[in-house]
PDB file of N, CA and C in Angstrom:
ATOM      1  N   UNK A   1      36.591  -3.180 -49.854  1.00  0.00           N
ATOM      2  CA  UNK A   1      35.970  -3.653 -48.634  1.00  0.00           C
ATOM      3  C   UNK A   1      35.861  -2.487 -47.649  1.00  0.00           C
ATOM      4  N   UNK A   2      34.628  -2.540 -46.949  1.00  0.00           N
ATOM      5  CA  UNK A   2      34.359  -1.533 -46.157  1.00  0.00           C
ATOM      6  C   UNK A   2      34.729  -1.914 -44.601  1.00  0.00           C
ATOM      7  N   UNK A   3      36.298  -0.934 -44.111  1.00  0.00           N
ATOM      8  CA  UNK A   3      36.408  -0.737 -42.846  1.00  0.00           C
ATOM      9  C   UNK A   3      36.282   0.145 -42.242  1.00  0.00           C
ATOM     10  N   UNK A   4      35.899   0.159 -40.665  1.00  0.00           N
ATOM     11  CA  UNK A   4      35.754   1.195 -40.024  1.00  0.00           C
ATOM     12  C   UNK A   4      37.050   1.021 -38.950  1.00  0.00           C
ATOM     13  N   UNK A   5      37.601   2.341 -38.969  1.00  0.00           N
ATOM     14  CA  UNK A   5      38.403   2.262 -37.839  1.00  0.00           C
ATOM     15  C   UNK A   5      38.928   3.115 -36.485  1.00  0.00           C
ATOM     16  N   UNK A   6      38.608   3.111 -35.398  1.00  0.00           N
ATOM     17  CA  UNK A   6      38.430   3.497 -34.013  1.00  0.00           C
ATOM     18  C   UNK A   6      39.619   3.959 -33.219  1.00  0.00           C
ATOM     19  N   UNK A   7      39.303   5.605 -32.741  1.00  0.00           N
ATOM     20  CA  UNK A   7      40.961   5.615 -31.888  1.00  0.00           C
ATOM     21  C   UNK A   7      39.732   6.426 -30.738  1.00  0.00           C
ATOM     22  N   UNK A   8      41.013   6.893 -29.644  1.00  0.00           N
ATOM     23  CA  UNK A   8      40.432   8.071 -28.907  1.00  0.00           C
ATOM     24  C   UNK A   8      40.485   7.152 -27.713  1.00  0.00           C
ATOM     25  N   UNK A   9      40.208   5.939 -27.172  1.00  0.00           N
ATOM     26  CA  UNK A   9      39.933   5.262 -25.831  1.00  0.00           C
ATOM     27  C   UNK A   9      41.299   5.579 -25.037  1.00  0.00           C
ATOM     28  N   UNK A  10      41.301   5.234 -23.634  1.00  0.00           N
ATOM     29  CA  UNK A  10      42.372   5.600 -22.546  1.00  0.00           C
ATOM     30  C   UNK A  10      41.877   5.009 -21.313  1.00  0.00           C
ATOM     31  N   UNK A  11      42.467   5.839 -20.669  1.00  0.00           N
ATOM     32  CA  UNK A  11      42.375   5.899 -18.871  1.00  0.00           C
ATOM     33  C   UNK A  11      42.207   7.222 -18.659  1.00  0.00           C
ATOM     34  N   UNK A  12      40.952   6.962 -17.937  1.00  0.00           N
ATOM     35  CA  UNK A  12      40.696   8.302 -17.393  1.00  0.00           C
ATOM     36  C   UNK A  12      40.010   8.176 -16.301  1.00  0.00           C
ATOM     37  N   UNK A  13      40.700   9.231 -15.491  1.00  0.00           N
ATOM     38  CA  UNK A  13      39.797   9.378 -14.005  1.00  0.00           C
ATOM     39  C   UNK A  13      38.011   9.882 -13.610  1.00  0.00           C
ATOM     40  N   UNK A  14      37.413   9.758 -12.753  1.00  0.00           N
ATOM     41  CA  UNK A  14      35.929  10.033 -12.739  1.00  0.00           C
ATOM     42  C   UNK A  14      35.719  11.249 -13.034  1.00  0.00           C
ATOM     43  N   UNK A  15      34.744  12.140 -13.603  1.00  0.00           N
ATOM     44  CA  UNK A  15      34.730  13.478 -14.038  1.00  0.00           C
ATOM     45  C   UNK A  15      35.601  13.709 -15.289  1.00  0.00           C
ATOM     46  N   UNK A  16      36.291  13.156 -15.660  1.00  0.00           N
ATOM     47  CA  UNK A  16      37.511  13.427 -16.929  1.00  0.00           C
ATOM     48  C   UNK A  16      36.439  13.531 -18.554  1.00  0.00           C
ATOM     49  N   UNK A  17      37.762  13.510 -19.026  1.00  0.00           N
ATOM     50  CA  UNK A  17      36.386  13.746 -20.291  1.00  0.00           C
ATOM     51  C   UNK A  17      37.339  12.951 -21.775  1.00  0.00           C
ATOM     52  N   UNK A  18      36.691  12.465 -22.327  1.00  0.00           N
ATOM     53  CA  UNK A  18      37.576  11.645 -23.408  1.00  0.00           C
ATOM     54  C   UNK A  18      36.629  11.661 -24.982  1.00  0.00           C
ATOM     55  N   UNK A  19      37.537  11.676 -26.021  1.00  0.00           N
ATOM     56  CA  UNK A  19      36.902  11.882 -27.678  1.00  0.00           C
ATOM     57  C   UNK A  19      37.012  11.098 -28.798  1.00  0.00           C
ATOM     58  N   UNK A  20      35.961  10.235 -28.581  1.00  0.00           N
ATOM     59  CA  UNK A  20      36.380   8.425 -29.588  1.00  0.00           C
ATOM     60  C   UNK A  20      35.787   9.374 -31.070  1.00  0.00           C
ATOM     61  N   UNK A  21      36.849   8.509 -31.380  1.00  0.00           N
ATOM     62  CA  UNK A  21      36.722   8.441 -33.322  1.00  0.00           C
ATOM     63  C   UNK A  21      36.509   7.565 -34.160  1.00  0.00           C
ATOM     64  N   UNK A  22      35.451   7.767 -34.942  1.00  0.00           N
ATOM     65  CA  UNK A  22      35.880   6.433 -35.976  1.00  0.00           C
ATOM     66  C   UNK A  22      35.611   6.862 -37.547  1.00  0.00           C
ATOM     67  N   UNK A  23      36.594   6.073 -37.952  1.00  0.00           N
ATOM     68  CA  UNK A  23      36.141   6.688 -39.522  1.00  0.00           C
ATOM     69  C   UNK A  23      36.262   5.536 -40.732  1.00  0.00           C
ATOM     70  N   UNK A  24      35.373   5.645 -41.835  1.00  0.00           N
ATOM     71  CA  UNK A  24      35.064   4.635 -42.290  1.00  0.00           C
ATOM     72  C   UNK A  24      36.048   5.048 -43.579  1.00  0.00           C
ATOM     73  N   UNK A  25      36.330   3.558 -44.562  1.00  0.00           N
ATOM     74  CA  UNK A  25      37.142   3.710 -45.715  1.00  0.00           C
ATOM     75  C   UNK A  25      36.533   2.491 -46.272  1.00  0.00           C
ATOM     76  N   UNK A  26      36.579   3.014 -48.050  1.00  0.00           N
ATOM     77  CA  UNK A  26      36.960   1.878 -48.886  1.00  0.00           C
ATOM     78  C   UNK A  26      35.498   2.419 -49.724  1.00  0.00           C
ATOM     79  N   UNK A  27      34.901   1.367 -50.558  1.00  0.00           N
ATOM     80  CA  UNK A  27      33.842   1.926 -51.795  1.00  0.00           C
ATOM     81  C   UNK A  27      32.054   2.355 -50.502  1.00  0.00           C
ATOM     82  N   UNK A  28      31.746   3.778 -50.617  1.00  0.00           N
ATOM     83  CA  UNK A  28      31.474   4.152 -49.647  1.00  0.00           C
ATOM     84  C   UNK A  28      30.747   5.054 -50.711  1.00  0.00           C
ATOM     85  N   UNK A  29      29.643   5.156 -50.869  1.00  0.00           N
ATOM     86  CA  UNK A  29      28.552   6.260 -51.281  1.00  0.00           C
ATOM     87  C   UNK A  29      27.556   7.068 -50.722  1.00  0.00           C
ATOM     88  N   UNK A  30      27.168   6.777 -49.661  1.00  0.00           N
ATOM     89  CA  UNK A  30      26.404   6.895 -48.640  1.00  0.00           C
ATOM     90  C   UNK A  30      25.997   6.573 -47.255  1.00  0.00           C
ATOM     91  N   UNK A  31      26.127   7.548 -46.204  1.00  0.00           N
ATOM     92  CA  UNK A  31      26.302   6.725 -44.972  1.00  0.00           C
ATOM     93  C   UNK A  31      24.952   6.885 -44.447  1.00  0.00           C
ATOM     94  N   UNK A  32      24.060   6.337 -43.731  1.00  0.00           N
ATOM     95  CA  UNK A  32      22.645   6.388 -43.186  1.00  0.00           C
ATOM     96  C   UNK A  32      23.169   6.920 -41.480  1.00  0.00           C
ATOM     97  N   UNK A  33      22.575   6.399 -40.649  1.00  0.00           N
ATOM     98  CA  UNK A  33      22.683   6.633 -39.397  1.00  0.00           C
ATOM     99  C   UNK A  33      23.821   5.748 -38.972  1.00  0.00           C
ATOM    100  N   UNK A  34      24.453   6.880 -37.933  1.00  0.00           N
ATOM    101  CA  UNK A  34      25.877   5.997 -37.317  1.00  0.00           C
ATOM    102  C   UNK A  34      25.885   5.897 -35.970  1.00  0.00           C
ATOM    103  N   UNK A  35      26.443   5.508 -35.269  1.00  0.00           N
ATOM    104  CA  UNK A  35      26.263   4.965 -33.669  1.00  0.00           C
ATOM    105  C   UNK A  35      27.418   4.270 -33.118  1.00  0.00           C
ATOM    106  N   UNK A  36      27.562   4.378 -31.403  1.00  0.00           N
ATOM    107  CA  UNK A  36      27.914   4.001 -30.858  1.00  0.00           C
ATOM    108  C   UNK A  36      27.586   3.215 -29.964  1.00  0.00           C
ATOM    109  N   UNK A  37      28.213   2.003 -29.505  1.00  0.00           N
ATOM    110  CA  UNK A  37      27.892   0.975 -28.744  1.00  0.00           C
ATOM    111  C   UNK A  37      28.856   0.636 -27.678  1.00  0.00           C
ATOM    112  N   UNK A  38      28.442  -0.045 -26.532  1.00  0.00           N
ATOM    113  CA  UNK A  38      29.528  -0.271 -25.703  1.00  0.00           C
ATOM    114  C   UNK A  38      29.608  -2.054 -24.939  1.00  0.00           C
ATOM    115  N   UNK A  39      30.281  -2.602 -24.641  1.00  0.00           N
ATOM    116  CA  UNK A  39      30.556  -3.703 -23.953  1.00  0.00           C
ATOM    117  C   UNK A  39      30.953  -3.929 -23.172  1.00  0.00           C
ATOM    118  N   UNK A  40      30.853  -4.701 -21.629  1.00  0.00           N
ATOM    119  CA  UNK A  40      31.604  -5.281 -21.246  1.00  0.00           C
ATOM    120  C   UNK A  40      31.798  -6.493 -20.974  1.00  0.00           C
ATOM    121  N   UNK A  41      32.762  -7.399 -20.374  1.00  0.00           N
ATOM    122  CA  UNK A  41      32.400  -8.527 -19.987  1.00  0.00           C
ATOM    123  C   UNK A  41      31.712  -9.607 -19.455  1.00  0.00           C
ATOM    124  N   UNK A  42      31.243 -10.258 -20.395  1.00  0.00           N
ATOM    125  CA  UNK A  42      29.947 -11.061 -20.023  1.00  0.00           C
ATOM    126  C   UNK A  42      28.843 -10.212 -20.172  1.00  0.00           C
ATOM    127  N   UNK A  43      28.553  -9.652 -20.496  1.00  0.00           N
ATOM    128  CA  UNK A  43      27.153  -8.300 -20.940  1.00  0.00           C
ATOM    129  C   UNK A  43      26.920  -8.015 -22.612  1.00  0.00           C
ATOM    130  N   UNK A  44      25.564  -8.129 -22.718  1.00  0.00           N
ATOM    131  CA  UNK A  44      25.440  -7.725 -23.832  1.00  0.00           C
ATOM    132  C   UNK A  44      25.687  -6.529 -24.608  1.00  0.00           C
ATOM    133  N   UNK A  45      25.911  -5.851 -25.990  1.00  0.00           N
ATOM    134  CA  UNK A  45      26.490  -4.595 -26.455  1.00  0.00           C
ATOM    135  C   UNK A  45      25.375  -3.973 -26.168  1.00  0.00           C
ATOM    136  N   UNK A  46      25.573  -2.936 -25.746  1.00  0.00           N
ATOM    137  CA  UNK A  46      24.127  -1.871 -25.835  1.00  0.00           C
ATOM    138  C   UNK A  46      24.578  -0.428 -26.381  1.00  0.00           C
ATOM    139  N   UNK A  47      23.395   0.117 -27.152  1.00  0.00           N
ATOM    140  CA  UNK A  47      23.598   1.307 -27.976  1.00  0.00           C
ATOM    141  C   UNK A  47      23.874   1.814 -26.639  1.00  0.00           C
ATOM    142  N   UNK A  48      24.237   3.351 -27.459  1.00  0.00           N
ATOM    143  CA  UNK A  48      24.616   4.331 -26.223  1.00  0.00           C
ATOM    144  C   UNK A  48      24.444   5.472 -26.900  1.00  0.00           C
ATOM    145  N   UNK A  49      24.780   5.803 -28.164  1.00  0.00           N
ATOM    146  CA  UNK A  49      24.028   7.265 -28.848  1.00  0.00           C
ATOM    147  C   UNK A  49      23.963   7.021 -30.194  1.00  0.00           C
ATOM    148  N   UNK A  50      22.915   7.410 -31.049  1.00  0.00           N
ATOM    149  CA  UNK A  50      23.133   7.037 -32.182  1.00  0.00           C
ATOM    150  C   UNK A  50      22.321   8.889 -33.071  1.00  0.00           C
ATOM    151  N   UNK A  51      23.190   9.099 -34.566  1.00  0.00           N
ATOM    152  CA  UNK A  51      22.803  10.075 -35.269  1.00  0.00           C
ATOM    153  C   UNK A  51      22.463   9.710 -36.758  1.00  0.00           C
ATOM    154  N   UNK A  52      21.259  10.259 -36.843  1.00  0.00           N
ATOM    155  CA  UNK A  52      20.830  10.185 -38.124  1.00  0.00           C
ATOM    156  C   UNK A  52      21.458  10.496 -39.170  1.00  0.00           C
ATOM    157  N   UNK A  53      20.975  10.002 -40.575  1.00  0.00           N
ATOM    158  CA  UNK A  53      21.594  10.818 -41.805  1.00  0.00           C
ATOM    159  C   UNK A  53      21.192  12.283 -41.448  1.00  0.00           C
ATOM    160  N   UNK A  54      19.967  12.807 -40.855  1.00  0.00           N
ATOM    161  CA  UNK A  54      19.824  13.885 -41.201  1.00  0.00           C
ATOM    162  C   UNK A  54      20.491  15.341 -39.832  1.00  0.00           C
ATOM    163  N   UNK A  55      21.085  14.157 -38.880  1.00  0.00           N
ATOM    164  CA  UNK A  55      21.746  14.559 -37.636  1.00  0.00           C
ATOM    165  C   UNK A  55      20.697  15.181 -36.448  1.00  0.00           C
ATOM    166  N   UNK A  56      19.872  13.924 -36.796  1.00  0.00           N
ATOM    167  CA  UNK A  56      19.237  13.859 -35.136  1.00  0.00           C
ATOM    168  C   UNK A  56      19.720  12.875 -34.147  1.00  0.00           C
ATOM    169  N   UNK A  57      20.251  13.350 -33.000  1.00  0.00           N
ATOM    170  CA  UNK A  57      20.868  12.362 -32.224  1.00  0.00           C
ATOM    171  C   UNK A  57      20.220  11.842 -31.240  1.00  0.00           C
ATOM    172  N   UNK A  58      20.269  10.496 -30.789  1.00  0.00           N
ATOM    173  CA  UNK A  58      19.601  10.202 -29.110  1.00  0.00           C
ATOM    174  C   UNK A  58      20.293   9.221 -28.554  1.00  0.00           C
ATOM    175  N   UNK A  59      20.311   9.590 -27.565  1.00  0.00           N
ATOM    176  CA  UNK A  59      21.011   8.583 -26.242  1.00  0.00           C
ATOM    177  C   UNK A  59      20.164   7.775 -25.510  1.00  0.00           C
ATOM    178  N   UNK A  60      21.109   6.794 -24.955  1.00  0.00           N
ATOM    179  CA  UNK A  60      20.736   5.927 -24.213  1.00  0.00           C
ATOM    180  C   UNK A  60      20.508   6.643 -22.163  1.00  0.00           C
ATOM    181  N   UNK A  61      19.958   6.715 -21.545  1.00  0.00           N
ATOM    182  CA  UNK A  61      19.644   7.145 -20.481  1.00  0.00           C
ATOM    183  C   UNK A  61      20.460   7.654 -19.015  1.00  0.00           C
ATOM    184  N   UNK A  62      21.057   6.658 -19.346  1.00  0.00           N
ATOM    185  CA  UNK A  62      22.567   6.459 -18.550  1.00  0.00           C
ATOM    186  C   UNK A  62      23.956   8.131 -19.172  1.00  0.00           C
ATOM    187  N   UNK A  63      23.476   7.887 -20.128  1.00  0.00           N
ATOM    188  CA  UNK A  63      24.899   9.134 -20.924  1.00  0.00           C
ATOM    189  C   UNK A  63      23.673  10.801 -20.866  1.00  0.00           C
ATOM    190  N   UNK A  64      22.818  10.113 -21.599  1.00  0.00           N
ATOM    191  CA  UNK A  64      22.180  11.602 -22.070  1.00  0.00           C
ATOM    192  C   UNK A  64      22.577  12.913 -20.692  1.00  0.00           C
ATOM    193  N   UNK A  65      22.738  13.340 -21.611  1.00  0.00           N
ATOM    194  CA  UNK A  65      23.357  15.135 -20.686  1.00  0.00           C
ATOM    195  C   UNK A  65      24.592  15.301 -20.361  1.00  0.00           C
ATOM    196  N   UNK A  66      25.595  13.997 -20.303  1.00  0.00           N
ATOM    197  CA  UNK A  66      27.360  13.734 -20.529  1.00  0.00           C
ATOM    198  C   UNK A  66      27.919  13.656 -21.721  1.00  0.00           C
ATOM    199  N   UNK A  67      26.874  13.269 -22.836  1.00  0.00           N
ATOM    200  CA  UNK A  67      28.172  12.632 -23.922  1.00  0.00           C
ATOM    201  C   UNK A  67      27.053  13.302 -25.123  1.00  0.00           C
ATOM    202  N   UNK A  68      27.971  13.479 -26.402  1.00  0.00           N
ATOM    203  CA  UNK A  68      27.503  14.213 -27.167  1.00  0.00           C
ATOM    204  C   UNK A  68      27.888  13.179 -28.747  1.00  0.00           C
ATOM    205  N   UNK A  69      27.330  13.090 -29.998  1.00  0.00           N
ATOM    206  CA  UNK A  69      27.691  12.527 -31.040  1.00  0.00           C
ATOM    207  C   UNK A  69      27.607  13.490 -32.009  1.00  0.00           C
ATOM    208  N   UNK A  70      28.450  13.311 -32.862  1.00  0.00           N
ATOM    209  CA  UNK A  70      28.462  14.291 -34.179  1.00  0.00           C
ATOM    210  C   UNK A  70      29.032  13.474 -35.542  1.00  0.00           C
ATOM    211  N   UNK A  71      28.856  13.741 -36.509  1.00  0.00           N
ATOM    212  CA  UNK A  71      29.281  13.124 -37.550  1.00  0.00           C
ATOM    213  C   UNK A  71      30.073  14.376 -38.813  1.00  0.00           C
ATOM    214  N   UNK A  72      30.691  13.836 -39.409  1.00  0.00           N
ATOM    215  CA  UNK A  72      31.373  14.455 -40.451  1.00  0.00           C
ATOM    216  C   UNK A  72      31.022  14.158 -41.871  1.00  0.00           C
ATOM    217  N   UNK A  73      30.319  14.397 -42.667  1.00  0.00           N
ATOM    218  CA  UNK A  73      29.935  13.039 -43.946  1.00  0.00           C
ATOM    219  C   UNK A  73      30.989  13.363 -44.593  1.00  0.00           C
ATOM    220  N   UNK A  74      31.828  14.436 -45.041  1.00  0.00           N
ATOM    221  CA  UNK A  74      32.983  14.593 -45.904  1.00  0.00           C
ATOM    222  C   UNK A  74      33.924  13.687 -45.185  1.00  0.00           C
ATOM    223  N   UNK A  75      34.230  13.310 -43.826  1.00  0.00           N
ATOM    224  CA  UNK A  75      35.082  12.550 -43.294  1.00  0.00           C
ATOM    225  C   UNK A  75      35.144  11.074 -43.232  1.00  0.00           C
ATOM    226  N   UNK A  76      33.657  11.035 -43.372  1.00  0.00           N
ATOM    227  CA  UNK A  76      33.088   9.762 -43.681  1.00  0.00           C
ATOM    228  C   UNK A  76      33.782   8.909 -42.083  1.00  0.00           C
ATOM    229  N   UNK A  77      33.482  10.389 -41.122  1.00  0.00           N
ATOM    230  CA  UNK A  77      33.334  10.172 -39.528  1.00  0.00           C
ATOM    231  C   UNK A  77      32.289   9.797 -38.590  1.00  0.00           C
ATOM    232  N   UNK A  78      32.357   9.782 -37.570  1.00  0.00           N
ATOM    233  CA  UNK A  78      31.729  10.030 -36.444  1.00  0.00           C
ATOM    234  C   UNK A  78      32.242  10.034 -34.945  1.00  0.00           C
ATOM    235  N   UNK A  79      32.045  10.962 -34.205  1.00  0.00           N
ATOM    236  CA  UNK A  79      32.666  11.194 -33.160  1.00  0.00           C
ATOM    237  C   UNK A  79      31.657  10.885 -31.735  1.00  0.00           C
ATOM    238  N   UNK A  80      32.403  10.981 -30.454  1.00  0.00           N
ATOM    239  CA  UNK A  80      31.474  10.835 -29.595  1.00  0.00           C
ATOM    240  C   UNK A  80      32.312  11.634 -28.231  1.00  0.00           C
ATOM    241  N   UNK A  81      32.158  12.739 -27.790  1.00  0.00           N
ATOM    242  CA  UNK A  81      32.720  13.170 -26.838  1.00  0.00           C
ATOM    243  C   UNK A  81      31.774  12.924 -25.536  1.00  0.00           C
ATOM    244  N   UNK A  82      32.635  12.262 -24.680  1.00  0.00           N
ATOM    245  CA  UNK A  82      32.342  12.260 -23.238  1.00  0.00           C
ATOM    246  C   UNK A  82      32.579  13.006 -22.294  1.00  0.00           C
ATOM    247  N   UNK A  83      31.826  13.696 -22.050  1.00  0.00           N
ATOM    248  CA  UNK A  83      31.749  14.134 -20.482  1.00  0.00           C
ATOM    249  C   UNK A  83      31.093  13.919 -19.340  1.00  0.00           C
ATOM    250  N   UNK A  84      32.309  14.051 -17.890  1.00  0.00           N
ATOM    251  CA  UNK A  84      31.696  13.849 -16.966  1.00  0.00           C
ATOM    252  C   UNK A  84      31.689  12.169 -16.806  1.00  0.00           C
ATOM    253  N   UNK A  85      32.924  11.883 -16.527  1.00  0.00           N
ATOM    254  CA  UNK A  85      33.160   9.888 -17.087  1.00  0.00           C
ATOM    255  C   UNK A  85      33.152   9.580 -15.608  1.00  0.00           C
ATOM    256  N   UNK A  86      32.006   8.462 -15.777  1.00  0.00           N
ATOM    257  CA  UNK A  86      32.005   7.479 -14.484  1.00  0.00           C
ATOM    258  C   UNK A  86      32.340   6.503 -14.465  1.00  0.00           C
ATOM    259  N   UNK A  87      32.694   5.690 -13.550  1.00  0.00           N
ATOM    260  CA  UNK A  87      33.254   4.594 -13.323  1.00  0.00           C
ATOM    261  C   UNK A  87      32.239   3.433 -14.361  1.00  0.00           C
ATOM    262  N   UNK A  88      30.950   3.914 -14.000  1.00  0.00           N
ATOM    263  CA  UNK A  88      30.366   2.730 -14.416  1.00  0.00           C
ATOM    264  C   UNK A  88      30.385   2.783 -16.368  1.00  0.00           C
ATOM    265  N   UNK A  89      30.831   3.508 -16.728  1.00  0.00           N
ATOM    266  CA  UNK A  89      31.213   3.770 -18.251  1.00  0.00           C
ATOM    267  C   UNK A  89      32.334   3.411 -18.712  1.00  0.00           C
ATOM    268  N   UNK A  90      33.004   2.884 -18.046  1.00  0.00           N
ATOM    269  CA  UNK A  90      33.970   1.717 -18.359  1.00  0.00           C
ATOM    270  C   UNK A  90      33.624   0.440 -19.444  1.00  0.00           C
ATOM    271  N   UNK A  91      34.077   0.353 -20.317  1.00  0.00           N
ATOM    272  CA  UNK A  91      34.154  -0.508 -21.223  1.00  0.00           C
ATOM    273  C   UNK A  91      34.609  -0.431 -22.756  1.00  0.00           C
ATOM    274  N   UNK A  92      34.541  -1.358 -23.395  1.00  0.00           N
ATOM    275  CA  UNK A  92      34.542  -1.741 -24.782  1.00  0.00           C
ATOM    276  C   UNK A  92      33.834  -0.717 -25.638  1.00  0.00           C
ATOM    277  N   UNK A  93      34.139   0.294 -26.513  1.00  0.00           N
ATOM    278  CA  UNK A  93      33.129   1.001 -27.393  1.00  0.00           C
ATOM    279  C   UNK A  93      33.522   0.657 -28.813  1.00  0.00           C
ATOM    280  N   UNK A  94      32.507   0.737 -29.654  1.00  0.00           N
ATOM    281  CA  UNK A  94      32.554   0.041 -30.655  1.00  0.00           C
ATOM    282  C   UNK A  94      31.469   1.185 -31.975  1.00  0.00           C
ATOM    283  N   UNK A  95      31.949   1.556 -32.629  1.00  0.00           N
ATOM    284  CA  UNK A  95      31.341   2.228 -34.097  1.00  0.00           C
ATOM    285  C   UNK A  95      30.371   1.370 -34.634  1.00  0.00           C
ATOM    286  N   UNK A  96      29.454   2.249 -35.008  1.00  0.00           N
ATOM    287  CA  UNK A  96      28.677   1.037 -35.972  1.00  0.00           C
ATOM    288  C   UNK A  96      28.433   2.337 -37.546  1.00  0.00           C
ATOM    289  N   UNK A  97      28.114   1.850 -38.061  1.00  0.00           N
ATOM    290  CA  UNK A  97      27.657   2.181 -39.404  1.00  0.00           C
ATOM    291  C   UNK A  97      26.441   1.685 -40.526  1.00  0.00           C
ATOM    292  N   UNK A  98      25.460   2.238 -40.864  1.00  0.00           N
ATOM    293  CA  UNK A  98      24.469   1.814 -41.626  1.00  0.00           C
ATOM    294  C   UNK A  98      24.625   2.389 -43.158  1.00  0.00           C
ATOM    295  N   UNK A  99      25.089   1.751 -44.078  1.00  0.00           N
ATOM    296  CA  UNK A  99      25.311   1.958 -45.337  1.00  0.00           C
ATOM    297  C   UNK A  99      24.305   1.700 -45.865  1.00  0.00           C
ATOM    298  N   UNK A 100      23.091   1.250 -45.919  1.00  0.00           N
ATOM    299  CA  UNK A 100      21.341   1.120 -46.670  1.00  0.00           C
ATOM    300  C   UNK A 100      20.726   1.339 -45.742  1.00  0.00           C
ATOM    301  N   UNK A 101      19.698   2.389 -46.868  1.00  0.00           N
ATOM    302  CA  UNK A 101      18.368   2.598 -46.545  1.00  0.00           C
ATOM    303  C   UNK A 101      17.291   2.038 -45.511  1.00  0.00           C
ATOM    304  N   UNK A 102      17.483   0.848 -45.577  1.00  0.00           N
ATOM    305  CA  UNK A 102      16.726   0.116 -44.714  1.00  0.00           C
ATOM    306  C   UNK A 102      18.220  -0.327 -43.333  1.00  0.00           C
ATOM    307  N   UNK A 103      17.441   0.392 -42.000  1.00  0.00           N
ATOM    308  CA  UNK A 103      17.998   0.307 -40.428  1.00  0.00           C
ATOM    309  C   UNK A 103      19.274  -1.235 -40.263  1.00  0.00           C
ATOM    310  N   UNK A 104      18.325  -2.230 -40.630  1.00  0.00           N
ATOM    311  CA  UNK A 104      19.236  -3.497 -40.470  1.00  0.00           C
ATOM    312  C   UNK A 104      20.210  -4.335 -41.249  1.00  0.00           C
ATOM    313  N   UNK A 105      20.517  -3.382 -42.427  1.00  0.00           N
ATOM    314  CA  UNK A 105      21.612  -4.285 -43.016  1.00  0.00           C
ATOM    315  C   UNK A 105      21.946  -3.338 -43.613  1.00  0.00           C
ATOM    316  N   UNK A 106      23.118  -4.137 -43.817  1.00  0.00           N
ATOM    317  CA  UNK A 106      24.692  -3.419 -44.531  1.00  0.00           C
ATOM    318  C   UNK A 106      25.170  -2.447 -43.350  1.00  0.00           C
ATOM    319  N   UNK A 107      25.483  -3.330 -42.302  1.00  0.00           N
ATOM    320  CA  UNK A 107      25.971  -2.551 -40.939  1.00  0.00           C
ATOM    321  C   UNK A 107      27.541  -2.897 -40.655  1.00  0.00           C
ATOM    322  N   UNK A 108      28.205  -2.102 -40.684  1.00  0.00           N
ATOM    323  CA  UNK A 108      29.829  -2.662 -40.204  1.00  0.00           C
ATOM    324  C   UNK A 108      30.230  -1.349 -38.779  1.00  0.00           C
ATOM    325  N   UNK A 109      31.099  -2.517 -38.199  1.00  0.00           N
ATOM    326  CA  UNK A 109      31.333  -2.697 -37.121  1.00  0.00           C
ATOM    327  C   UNK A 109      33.079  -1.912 -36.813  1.00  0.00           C
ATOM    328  N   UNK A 110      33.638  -0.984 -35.683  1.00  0.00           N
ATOM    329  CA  UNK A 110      34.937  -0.919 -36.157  1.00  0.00           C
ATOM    330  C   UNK A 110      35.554  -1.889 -34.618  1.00  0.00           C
ATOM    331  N   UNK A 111      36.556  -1.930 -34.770  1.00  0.00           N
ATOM    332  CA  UNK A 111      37.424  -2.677 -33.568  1.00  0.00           C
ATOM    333  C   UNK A 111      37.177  -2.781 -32.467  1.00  0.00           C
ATOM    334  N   UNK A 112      37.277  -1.907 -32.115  1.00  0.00           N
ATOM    335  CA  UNK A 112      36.481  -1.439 -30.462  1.00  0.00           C
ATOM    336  C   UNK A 112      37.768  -0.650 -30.063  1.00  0.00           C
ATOM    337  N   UNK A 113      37.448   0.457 -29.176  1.00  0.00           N
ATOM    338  CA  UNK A 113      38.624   0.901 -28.045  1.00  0.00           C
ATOM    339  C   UNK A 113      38.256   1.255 -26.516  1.00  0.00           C
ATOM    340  N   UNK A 114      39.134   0.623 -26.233  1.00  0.00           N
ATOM    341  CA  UNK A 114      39.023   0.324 -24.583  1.00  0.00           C
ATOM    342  C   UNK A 114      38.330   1.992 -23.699  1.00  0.00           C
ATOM    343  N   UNK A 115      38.019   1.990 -23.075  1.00  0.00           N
ATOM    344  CA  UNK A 115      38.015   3.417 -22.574  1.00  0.00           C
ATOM    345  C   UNK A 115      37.374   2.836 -21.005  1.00  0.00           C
ATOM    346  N   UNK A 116      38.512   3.101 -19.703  1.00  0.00           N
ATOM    347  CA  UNK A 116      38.501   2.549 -18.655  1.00  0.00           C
ATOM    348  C   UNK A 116      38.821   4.074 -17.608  1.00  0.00           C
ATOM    349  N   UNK A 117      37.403   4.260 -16.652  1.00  0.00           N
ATOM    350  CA  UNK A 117      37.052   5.210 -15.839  1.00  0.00           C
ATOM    351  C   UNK A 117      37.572   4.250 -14.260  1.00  0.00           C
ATOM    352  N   UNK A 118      38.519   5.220 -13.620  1.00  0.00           N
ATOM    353  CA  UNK A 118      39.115   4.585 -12.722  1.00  0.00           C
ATOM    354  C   UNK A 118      39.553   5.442 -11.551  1.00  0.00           C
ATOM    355  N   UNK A 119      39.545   5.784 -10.465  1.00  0.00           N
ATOM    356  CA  UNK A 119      40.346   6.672  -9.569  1.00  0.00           C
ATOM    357  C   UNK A 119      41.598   6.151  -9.036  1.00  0.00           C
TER     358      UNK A 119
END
């Protein structure tokens, strides 16, 4: 069974800078495009950066020029460093993963980790 699983979230003050992880396990041959998403309460998930198999990345509007994505395929990773953390980037982040060819299926999801911008 294919899990993904998420560290790196905290407390951090405005301007600070923080480095979510996630990494996938279990029968795993190929990873397509991987991404990050975020939540908060009562709000719908919305992407926030996502990288191709072939490692083209794009952001969502709000991050682009703060936060950066990278992937590892030997790690069967993906990372997302933030910089420059605002308050309003507070929330729920969450891994995603595309294991087929085709964008909408065979997508797993990892836990989520908190990551809360605060003075």
């Amino acid at each position: 069974q294919v899990q993904l699983s998420e560290s790196g979230g905290g407390l951090v003050q405005p301007g600070g800078s923080l480095r979510l992880s996630c990494t996938a396990s279990g029968n795993i041959f190929r990873i397509n495009y991987m991404a990050w998403y975020r939540q908060t309460p009562g709000a719908q998930r919305e992407l926030v950066a996502r990288i191709s198999g072939g490692g083209l990345a794009d952001y969502s509007a709000s991050v682009k020029g703060r936060f950066t994505i990278s992937r590892d395929n030997d790690k069967k990773s993906v990372y997302l460093e933030m910089n420059n953390l605002k308050l309003e980037d507070t929330a729920v982040y969450y891994c995603q993963m595309n294991l087929s060819p085709h964008a909408n299926e065979d997508l797993y999801w990892g836990q989520g980790t908190q990551v809360t911008v605060s003075s």
